[in-house]
Protein backbone atom coordinates (compact mmCIF):
# COMPACT_ATOMS: atom_id res chain seq x y z
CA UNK A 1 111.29 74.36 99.44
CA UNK A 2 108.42 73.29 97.62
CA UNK A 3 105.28 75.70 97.24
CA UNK A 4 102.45 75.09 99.37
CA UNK A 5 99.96 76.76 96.87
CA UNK A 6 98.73 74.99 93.71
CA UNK A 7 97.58 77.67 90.63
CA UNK A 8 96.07 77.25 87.40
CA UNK A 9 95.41 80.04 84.83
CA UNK A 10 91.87 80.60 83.89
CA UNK A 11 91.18 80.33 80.02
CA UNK A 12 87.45 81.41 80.08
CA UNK A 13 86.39 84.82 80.63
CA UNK A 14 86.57 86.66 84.39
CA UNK A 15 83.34 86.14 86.00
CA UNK A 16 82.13 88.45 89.01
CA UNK A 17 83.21 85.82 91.51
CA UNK A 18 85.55 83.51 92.18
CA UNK A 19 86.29 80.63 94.20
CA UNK A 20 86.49 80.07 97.49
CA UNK A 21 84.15 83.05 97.76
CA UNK A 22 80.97 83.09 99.93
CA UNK A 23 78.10 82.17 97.96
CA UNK A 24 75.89 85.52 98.40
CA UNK A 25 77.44 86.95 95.12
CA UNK A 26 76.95 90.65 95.41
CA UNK A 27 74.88 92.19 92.19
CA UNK A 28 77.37 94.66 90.14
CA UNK A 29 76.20 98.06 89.86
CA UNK A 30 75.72 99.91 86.48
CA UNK A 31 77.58 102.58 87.81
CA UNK A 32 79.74 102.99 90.50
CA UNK A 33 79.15 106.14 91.91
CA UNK A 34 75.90 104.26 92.25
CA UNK A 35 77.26 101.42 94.83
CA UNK A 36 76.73 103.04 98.11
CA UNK A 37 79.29 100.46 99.71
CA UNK A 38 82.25 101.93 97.00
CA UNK A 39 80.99 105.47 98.00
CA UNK A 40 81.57 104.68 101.46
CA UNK A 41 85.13 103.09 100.71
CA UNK A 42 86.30 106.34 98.75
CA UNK A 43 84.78 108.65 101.61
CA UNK A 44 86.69 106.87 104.37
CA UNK A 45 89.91 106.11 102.70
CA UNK A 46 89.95 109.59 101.41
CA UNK A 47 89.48 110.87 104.88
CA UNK A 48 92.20 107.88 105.87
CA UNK A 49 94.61 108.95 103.45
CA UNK A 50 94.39 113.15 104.50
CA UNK A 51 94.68 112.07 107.95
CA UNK A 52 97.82 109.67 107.43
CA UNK A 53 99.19 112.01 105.16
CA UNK A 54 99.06 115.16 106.97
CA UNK A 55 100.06 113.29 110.50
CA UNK A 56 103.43 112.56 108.45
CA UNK A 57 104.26 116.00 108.64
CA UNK A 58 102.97 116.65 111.93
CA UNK A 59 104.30 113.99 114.42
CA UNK A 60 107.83 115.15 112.98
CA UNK A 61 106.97 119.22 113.90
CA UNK A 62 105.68 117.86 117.49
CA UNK A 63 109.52 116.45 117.98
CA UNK A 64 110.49 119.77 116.92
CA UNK A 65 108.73 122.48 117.62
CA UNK A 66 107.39 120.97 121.30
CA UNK A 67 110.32 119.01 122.16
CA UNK A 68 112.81 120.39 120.65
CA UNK A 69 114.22 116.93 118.94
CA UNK A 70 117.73 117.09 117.04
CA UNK A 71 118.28 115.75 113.45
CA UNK A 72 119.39 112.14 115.45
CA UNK A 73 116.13 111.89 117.23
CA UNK A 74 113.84 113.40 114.01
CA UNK A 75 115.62 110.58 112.06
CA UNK A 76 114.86 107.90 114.70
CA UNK A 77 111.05 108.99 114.57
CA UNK A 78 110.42 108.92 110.81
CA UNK A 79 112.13 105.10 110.80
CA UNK A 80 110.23 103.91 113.68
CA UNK A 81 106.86 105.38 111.83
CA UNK A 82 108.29 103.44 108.74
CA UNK A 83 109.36 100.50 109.91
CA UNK A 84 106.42 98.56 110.20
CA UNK A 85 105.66 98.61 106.24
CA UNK A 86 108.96 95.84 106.17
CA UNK A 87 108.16 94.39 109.75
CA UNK A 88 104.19 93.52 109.25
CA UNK A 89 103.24 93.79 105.22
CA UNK A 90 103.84 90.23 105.28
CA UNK A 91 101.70 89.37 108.56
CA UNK A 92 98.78 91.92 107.02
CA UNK A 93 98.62 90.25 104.08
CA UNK A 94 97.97 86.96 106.03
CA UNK A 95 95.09 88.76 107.89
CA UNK A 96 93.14 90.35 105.47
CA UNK A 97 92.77 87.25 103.59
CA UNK A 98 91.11 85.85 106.48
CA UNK A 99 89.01 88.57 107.86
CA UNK A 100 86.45 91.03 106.64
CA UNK A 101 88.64 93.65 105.43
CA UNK A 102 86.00 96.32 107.00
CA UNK A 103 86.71 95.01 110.17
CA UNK A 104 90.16 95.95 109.73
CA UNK A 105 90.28 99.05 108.22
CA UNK A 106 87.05 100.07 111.12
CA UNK A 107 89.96 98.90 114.04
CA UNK A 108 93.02 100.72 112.36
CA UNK A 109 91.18 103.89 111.88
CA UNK A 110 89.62 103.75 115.42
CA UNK A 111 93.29 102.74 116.87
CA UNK A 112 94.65 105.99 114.77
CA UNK A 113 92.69 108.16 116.61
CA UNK A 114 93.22 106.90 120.05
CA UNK A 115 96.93 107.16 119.65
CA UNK A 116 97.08 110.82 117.70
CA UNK A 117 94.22 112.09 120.29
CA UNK A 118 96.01 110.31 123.57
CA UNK A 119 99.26 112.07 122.27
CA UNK A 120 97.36 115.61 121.55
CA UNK A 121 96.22 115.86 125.05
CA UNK A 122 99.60 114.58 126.55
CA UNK A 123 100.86 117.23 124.37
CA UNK A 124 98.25 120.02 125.80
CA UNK A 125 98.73 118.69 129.10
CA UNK A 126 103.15 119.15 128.58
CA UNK A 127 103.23 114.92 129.60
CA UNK A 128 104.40 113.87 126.24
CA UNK A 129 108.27 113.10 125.89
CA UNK A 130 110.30 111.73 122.80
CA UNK A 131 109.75 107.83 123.70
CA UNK A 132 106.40 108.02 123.47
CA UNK A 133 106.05 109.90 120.85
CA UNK A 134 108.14 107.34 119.24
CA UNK A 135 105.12 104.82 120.39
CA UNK A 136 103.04 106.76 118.62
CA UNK A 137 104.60 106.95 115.26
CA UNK A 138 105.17 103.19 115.92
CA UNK A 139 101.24 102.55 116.42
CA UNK A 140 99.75 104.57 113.82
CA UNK A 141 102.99 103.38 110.70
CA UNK A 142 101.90 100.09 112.06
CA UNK A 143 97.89 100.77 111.52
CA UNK A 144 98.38 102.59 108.27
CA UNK A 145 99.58 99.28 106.98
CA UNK A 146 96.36 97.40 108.21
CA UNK A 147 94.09 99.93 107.02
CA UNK A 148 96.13 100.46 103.13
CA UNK A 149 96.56 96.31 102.54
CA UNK A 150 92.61 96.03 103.53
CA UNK A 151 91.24 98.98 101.50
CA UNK A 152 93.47 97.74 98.35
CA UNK A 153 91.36 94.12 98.82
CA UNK A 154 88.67 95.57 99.92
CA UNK A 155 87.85 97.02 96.34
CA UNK A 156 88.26 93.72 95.05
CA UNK A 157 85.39 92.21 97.44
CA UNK A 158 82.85 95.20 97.25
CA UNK A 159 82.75 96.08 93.08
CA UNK A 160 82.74 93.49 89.70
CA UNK A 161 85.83 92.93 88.42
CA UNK A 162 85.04 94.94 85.02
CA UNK A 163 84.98 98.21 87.66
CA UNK A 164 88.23 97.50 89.08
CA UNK A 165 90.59 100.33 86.78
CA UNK A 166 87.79 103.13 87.00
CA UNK A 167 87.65 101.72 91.20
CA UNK A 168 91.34 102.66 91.80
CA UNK A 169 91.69 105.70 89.60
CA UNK A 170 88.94 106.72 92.34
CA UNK A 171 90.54 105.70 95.32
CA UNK A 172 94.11 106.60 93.71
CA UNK A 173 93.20 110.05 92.54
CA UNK A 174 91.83 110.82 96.01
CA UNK A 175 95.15 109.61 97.81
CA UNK A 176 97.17 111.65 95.29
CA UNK A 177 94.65 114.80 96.39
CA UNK A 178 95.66 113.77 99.74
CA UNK A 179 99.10 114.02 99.26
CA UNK A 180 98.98 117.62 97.97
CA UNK A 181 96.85 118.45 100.70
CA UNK A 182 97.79 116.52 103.27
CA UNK A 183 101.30 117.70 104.83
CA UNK A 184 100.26 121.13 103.54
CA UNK A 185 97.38 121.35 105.48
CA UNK A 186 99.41 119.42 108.60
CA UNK A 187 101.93 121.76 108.43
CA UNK A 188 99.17 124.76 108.52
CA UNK A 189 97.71 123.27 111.30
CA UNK A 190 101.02 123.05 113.35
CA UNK A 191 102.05 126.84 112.65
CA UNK A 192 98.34 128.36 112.70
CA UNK A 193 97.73 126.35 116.35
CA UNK A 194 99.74 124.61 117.53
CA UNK A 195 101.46 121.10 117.40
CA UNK A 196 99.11 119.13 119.64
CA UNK A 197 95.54 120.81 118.05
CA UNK A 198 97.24 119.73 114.63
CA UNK A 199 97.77 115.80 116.03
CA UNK A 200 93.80 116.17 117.40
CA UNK A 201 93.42 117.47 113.97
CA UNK A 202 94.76 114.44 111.99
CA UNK A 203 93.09 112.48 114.55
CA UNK A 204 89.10 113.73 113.34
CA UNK A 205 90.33 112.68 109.87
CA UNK A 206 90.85 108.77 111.21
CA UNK A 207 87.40 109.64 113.16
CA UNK A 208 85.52 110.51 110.09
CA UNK A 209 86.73 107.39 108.18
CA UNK A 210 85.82 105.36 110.63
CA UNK A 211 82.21 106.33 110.76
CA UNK A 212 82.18 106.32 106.79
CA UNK A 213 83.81 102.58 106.75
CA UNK A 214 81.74 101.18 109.17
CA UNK A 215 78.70 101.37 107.12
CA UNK A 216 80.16 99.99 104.19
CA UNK A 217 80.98 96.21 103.52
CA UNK A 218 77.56 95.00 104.01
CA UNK A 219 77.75 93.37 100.34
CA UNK A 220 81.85 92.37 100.59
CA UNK A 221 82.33 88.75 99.62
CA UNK A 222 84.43 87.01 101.93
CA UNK A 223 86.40 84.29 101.40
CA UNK A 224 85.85 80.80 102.67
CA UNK A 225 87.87 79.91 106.16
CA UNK A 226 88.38 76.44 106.17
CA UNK A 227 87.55 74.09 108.75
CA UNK A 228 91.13 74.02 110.35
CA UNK A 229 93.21 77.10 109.34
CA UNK A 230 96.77 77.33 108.44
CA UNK A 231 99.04 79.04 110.53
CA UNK A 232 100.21 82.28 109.90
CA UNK A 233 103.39 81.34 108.67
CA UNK A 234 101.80 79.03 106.26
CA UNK A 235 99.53 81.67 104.90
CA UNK A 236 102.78 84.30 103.80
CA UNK A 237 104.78 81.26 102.61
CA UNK A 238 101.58 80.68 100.14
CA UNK A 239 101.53 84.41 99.34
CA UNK A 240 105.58 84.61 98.53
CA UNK A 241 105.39 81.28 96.10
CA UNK A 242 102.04 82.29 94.37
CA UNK A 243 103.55 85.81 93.49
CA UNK A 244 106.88 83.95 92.27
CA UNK A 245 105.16 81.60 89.79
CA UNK A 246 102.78 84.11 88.23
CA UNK A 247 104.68 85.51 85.59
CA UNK A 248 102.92 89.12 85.63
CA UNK A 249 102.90 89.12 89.67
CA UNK A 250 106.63 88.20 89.27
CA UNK A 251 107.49 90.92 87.11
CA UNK A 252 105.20 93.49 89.09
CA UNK A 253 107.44 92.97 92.34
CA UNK A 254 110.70 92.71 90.55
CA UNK A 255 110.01 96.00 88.44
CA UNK A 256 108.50 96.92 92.16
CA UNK A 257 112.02 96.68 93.85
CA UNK A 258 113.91 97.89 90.94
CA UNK A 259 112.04 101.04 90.91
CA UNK A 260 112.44 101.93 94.73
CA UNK A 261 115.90 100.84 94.78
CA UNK A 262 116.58 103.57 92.23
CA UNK A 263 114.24 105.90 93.25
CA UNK A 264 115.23 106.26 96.40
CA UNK A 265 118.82 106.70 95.33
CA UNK A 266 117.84 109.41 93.17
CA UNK A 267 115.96 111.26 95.52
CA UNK A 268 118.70 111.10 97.99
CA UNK A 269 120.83 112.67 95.31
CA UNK A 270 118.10 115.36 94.03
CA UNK A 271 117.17 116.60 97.48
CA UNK A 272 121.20 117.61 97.59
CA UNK A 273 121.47 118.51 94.02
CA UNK A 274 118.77 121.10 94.24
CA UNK A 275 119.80 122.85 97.07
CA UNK A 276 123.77 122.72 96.21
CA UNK A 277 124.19 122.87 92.53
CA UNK A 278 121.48 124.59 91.54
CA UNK A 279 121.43 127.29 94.22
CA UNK A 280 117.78 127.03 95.18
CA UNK A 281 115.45 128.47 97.71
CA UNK A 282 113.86 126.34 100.18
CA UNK A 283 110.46 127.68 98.63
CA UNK A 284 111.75 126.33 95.42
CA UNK A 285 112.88 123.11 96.32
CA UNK A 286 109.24 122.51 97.66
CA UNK A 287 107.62 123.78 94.58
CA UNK A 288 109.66 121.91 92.35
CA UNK A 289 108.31 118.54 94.37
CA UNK A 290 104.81 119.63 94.54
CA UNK A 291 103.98 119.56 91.18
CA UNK A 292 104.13 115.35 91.32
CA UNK A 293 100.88 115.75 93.35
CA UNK A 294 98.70 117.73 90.24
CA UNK A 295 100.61 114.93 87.98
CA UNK A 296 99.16 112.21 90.24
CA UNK A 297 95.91 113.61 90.18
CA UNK A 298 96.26 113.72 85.71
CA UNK A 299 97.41 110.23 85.82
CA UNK A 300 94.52 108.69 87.78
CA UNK A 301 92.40 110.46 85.16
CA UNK A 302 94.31 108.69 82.49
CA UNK A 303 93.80 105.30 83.93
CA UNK A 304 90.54 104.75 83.72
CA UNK A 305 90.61 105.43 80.10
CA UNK A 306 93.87 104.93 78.10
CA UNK A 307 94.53 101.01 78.87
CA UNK A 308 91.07 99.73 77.62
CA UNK A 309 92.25 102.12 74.54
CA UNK A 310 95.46 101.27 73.66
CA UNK A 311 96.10 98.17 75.54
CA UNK A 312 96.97 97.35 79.29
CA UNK A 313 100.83 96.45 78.23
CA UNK A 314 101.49 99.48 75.85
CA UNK A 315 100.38 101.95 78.30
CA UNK A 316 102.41 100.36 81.64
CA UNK A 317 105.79 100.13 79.61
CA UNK A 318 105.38 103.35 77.48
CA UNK A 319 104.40 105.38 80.64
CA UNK A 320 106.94 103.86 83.18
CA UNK A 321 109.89 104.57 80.37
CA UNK A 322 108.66 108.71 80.02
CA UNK A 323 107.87 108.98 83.44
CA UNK A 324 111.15 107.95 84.96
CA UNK A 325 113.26 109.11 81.86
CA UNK A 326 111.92 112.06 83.12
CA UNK A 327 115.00 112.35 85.71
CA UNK A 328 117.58 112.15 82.72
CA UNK A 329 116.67 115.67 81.78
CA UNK A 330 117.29 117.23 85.37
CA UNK A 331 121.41 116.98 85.37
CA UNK A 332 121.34 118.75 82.66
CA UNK A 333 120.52 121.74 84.41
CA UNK A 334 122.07 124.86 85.85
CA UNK A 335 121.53 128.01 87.71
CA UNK A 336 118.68 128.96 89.76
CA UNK A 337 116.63 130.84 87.31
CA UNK A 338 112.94 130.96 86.45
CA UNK A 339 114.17 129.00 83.77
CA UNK A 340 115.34 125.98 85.91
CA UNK A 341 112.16 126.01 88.06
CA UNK A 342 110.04 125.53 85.43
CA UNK A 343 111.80 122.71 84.00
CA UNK A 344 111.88 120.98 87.10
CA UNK A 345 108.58 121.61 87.76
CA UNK A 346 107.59 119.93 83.89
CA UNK A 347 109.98 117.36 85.24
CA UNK A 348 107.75 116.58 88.69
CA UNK A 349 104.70 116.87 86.94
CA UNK A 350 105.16 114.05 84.09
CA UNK A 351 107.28 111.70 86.43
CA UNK A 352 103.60 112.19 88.60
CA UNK A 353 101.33 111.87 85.51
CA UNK A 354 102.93 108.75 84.11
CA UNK A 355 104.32 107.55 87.56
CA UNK A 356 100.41 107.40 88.64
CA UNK A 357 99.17 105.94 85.15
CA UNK A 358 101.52 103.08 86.14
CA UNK A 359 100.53 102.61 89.90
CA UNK A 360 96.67 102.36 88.96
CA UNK A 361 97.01 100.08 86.12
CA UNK A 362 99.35 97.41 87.46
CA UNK A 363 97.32 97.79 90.50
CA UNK A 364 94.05 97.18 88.29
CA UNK A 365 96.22 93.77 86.78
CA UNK A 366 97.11 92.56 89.86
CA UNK A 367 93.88 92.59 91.64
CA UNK A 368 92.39 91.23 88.72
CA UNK A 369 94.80 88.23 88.43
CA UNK A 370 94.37 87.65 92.11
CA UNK A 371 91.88 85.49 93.05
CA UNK A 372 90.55 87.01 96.23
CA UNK A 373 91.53 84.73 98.62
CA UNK A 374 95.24 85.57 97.73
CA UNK A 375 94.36 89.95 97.36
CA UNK A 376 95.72 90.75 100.91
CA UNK A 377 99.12 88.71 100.47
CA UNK A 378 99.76 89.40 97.05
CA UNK A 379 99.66 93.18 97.76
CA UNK A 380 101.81 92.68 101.12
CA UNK A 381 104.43 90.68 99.77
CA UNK A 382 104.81 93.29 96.70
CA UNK A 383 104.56 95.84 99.06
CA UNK A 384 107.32 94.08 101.29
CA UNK A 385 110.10 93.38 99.03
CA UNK A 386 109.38 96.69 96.64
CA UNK A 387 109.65 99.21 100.06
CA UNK A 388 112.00 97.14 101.58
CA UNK A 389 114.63 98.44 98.41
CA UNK A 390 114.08 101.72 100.06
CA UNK A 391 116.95 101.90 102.37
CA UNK A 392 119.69 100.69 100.08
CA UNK A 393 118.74 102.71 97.44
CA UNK A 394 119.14 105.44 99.78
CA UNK A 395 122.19 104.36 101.09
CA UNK A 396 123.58 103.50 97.57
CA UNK A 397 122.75 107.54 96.41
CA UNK A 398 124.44 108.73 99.06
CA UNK A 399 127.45 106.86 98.56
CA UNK A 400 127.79 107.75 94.59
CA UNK A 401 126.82 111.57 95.57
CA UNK A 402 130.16 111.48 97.87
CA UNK A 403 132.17 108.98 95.26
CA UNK A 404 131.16 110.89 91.89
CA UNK A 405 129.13 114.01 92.67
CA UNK A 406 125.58 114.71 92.89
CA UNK A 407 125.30 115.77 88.65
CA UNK A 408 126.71 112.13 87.61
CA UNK A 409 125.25 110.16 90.70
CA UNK A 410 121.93 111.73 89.31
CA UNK A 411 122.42 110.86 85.83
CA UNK A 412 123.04 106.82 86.66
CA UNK A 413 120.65 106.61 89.31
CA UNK A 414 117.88 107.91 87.22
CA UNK A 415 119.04 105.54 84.36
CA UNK A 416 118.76 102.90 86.64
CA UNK A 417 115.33 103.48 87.28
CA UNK A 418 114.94 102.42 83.52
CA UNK A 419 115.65 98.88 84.51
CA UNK A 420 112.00 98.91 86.11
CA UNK A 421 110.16 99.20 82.50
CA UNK A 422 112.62 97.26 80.26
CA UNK A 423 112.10 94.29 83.03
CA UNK A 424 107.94 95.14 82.07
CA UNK A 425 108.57 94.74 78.36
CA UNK A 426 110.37 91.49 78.43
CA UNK A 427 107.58 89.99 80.38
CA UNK A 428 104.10 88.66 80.12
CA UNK A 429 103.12 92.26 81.06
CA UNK A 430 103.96 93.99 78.15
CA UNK A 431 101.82 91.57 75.63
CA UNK A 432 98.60 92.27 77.74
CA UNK A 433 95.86 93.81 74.88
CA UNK A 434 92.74 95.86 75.92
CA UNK A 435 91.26 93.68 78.30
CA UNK A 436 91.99 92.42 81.88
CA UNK A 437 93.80 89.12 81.88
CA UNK A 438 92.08 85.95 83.25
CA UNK A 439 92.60 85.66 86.83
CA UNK A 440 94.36 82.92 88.40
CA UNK A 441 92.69 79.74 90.10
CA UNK A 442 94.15 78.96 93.55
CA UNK A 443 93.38 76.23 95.00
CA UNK A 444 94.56 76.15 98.90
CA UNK A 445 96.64 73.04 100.18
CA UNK A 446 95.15 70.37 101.57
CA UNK A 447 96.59 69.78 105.45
């Protein structure tokens, strides 16, 4: 099948807008903190992200610790809450490029709330069973996609292209914050109160963004909608051939899906491994993962300053390569001392550092690339086929931890995960200097 999208790389310099953007170009603010429409962004998604983050921990407890839900029906709800990222990416993606993302991001936060606060006083009120609580997790997986496609464009729309890598080591070093604090502060909530206050809880969070995100967007530039849209279908087909014949978008999903794949087989293995070879604690197990969150937070530092330094490809294939050969060093370890805890949490922390470097700056080349009537899809259909690795990678751990043992199953899944930055150095990716690379000219089909 043919494409249905026509694309031309720009030669000249990245200007502040692009085509098939509204003509009201937005003036670019000498400093960022200074835009009171990114201000607004980071507020809300921050608020977003602790919300989302800590109701992850706390819809599983309310299965629990209310209704007493087995490992079968806790396993059920976590794939129902992620099974919209594979079922609607690709349908998001197709939205936001149409809409204002504000708009979007206003409706999923306000639908978060009405489903976490419906289910809080169904909880209070002893009305709440498992199959609605699966509903639940189902509506607010299904909204967090909405509102994370739509903030990730929304960037694009609201600051200058120039502000893009200091933009997302904002909005990225606030979602790694909320992943520290996030299920720790969900999982306070739940044992402090109780499981219902903690859902009402998670549900003030979505409130708060909304009134943040609602204010903002005033300057977004929205693209063009033609006189007779395409259909939906149309739209994601455009999306899926214009990341296939961009050779850095290409190599950002492939080295996407190569990652998970791996990844997820590795952790399968490592959450086994700790516990089994190396003899430890609970406590241990969750220190030893906590320490990717500070590493996050490091990372998002680093982005805003080391690619403009040393060069945008350098810095995505040197830091992929140390932070997954992290993994290589934790098979070689035994025992449950002090010893092993600390080198597993050095392990955790530069897998987070450089893991994060890379998630900001490819983030920072593919919005950049992008022109923005493409942002939404572009980041769906990466999205899409990178998470959708996630279950065979799982499955494929599991099987090698059964075939060969958790100690060599570790030690080839995490080499695996090399793939991921030796597919970034043999591509257009790794030759990119110290400046952004010209963005791509789309140019949508004629009907």
């Amino acid at each position: 099948m043919r494409c249905a999208c026509h694309c031309v790389r720009e030669v000249s310099p990245v200007p502040s807008s692009s085509p098939g953007v509204s003509d009201s170009v937005r003036p670019v603010s000498s400093s960022l903190w200074r835009d009171g429409d990114f201000r607004k962004l980071w507020v809300g998604q921050t608020m977003s992200q602790l919300g989302e983050q800590a109701s992850l921990v706390v819809l599983p407890l309310f299965a629990v610790l209310t209704l007493h839900a087995g490992a079968g029906q806790l396993g059920a709800l976590r794939a129902v809450g992620q099974a919209p990222i594979l079922l609607l990416s690709l349908f998001v993606g197709a939205w936001v490029d149409r809409l204002r993302t504000r708009t979007l991001m206003v409706l999923a936060d306000a639908g978060r709330t009405l489903a976490l606060g419906a289910a809080a006083v169904a909880g209070l009120l002893g009305w709440l069973g498992l199959p609605a609580l699966l509903v639940v997790a189902f509506a607010v997986g299904a909204l967090s996609v909405v509102f994370d496609v739509a903030y990730q464009a929304s960037l694009v729309r609201l600051v200058d292209r120039g502000q893009l890598v200091r933009g997302n080591s904002a909005l990225e070093g606030s979602r790694s914050a909320a992943q520290i604090g996030g299920p720790a502060l969900g999982g306070a909530l739940v044992s402090v109160l109780s499981a219902p206050i903690a859902a009402a809880s998670s549900a003030v969070f979505f409130a708060l963004s909304f009134l943040s995100i609602r204010r903002s967007g005033r300057g977004e530039n929205v693209p063009d909608r033609p006189e007779h849209p395409p259909r939906v279908w149309r739209l994601i087909h455009e999306g899926l051939c214009f990341v296939v014949r961009d050779g850095s978008l290409r190599t950002v999903c492939f080295a996407s899906a190569t990652f998970q794949f791996f990844f997820a087989a590795v952790m399968t293995v490592y959450l086994l491994f700790l516990p089994r070879d190396l003899h430890l604690s609970g406590t241990a197990v969750g220190l030893a993962l906590a320490a990717t969150g500070p590493g996050a937070l490091l990372g998002s530092l680093l982005a805003a300053r080391l690619p403009r330094r040393f060069g945008y490809g350098v810095v995505l294939v040197s830091a992929a390569a140390l932070g997954d050969g992290a993994f290589l060093c934790v098979p070689a370890l035994h025992g449950s001392s002090g010893a092993t805890v600390s080198a597993l949490l050095a392990v955790n922390f530069v897998f987070g550092t450089f893991g994060q470097l890379v998630n900001v700056t490819i983030m920072a080349v593919r919005q950049t690339v992008t022109p923005d009537a493409m942002q939404g899809r572009a980041a769906a259909t990466i999205n899409c086929v990178g998470m959708g690795m996630t279950p065979l990678g799982s499955l494929l751990g599991g099987f090698l931890a059964e075939a060969w043992g958790t100690r060599s199953s570790l030690l080839v899944a995490a080499a695996g995960m090399l793939l991921s930055p030796a597919l970034m150095a043999v591509s257009p990716l790794a030759r990119l200097g110290r400046t952004l690379p010209a963005r791509v000219r789309y140019a949508p089909p004629t009907p």
